[in-house]
C-alpha atoms as a PDB file:
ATOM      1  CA  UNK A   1     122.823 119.163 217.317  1.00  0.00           C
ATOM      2  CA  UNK A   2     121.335 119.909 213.565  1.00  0.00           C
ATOM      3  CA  UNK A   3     123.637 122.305 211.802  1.00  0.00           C
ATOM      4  CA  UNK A   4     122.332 123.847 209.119  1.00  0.00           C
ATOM      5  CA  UNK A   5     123.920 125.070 205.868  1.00  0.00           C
ATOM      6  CA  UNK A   6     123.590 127.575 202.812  1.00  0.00           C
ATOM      7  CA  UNK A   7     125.754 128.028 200.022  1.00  0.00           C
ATOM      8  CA  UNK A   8     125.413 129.844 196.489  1.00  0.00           C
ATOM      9  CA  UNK A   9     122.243 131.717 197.285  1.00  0.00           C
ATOM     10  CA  UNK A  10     120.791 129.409 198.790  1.00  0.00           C
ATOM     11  CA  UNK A  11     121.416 126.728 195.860  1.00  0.00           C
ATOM     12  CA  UNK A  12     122.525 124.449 198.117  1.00  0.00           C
ATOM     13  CA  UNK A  13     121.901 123.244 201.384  1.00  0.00           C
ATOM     14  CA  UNK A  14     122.968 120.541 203.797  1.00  0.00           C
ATOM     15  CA  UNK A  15     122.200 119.567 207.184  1.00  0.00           C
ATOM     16  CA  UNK A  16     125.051 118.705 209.137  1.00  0.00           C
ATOM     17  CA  UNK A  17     125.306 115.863 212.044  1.00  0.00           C
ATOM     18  CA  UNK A  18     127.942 114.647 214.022  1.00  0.00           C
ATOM     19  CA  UNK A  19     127.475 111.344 215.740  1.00  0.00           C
ATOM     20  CA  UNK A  20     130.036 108.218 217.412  1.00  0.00           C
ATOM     21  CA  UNK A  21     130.077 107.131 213.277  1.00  0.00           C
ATOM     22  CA  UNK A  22     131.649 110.444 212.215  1.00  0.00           C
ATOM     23  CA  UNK A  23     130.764 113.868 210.450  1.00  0.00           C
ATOM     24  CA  UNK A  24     128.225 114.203 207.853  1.00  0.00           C
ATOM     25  CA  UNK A  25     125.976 116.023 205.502  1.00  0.00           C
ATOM     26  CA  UNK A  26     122.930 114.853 203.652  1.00  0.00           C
ATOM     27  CA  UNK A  27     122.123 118.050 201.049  1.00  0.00           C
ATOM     28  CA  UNK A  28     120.667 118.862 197.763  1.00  0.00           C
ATOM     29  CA  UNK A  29     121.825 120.645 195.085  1.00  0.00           C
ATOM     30  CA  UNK A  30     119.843 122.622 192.220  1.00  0.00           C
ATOM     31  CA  UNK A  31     121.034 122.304 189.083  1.00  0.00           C
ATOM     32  CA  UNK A  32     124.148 124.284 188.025  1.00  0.00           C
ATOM     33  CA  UNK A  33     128.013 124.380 188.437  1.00  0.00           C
ATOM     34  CA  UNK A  34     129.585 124.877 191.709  1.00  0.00           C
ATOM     35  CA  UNK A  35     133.101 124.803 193.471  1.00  0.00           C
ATOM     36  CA  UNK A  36     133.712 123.698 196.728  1.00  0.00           C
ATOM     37  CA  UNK A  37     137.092 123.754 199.294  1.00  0.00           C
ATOM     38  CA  UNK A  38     137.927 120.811 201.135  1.00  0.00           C
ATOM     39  CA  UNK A  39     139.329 121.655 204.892  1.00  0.00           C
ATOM     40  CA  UNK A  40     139.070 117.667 205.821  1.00  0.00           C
ATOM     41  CA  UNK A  41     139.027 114.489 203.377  1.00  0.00           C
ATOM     42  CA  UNK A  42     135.112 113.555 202.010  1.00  0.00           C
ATOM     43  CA  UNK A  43     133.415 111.278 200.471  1.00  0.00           C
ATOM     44  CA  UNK A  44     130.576 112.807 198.357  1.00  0.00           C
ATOM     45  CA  UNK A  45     127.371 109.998 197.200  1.00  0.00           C
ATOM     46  CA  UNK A  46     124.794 110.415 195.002  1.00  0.00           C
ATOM     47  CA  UNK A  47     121.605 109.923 196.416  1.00  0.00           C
ATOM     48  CA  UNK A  48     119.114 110.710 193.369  1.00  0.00           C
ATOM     49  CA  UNK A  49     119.661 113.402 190.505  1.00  0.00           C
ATOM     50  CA  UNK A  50     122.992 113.474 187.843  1.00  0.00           C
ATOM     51  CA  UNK A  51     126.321 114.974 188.202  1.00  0.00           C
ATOM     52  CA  UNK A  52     129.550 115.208 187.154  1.00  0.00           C
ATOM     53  CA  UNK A  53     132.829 116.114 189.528  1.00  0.00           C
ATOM     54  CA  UNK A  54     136.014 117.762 188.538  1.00  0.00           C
ATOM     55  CA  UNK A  55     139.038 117.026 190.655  1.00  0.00           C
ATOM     56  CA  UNK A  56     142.052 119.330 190.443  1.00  0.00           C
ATOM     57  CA  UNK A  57     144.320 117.999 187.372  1.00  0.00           C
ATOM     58  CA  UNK A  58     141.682 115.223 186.315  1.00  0.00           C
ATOM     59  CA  UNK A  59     138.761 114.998 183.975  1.00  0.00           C
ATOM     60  CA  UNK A  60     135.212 115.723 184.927  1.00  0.00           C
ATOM     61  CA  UNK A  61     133.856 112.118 185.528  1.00  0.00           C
ATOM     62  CA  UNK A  62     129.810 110.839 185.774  1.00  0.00           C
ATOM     63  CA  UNK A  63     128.654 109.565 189.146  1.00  0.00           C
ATOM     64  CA  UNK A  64     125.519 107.330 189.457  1.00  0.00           C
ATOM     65  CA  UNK A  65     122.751 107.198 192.428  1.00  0.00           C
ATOM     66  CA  UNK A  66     124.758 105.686 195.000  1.00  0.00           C
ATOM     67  CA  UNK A  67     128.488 106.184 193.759  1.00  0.00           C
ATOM     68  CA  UNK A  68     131.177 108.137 195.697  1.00  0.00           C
ATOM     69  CA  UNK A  69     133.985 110.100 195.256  1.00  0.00           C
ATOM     70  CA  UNK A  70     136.742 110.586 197.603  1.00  0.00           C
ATOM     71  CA  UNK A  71     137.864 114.011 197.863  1.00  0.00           C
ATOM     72  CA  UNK A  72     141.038 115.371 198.875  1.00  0.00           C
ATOM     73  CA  UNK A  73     141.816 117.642 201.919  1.00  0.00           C
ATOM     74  CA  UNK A  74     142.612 121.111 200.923  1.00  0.00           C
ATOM     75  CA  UNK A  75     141.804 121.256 197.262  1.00  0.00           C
ATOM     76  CA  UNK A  76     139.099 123.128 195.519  1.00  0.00           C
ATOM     77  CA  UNK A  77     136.523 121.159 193.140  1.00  0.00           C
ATOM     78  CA  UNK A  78     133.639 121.829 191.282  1.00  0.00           C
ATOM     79  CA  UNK A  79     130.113 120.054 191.002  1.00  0.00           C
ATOM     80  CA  UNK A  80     128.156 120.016 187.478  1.00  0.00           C
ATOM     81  CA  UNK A  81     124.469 119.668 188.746  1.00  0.00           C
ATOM     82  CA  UNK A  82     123.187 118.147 185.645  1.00  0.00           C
ATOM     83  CA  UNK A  83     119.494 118.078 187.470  1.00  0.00           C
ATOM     84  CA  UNK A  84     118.199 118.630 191.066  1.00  0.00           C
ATOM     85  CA  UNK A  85     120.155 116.270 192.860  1.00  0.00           C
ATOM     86  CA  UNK A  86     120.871 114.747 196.402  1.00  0.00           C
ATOM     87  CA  UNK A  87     123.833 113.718 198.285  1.00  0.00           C
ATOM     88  CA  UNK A  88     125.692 112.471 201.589  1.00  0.00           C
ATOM     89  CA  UNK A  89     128.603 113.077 202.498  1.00  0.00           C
ATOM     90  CA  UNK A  90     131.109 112.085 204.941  1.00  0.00           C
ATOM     91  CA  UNK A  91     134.105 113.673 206.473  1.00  0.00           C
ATOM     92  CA  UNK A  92     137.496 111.965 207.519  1.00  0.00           C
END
């Protein structure tokens, strides 16, 4: 089954799928800064757009089309959507 989902007024959205390979989300993101919780560990790729992450206690760093970033269970992030963007994402 297709889960479907809506954050930030509808600023973001993801479908969701869950399959013998694992949990995931392919979404897009319009540009602007958001923050996200973590209830599992992720790995979060850029598919096409710009973005910067900021981890708890670190920098914000620059991800290219087709980098990741593993995020932590149970922290809270935020996402600088420099320009419409894409993404996958998996879940541990």
């Amino acid at each position: 089954m297709i889960k479907v989902n809506e954050y930030f007024d509808g600023n973001v959205k993801s479908l969701g799928l869950n399959n013998s390979q694992g949990n995931f989300t392919a979404g897009v993101l319009l540009k602007g800064t958001y923050e996200f919780n973590t209830g599992s560990k992720e790995w979060m790729t850029l598919t096409s757009g710009s973005w910067e992450l900021e981890l708890p206690g670190e920098v914000k760093k620059s991800y290219g089309v087709w980098e990741s970033c593993e995020i932590p269970s149970g922290i809270t992030f935020k996402v600088y959507v420099l320009e419409d963007s894409s993404y996958l994402c998996r879940y541990e």
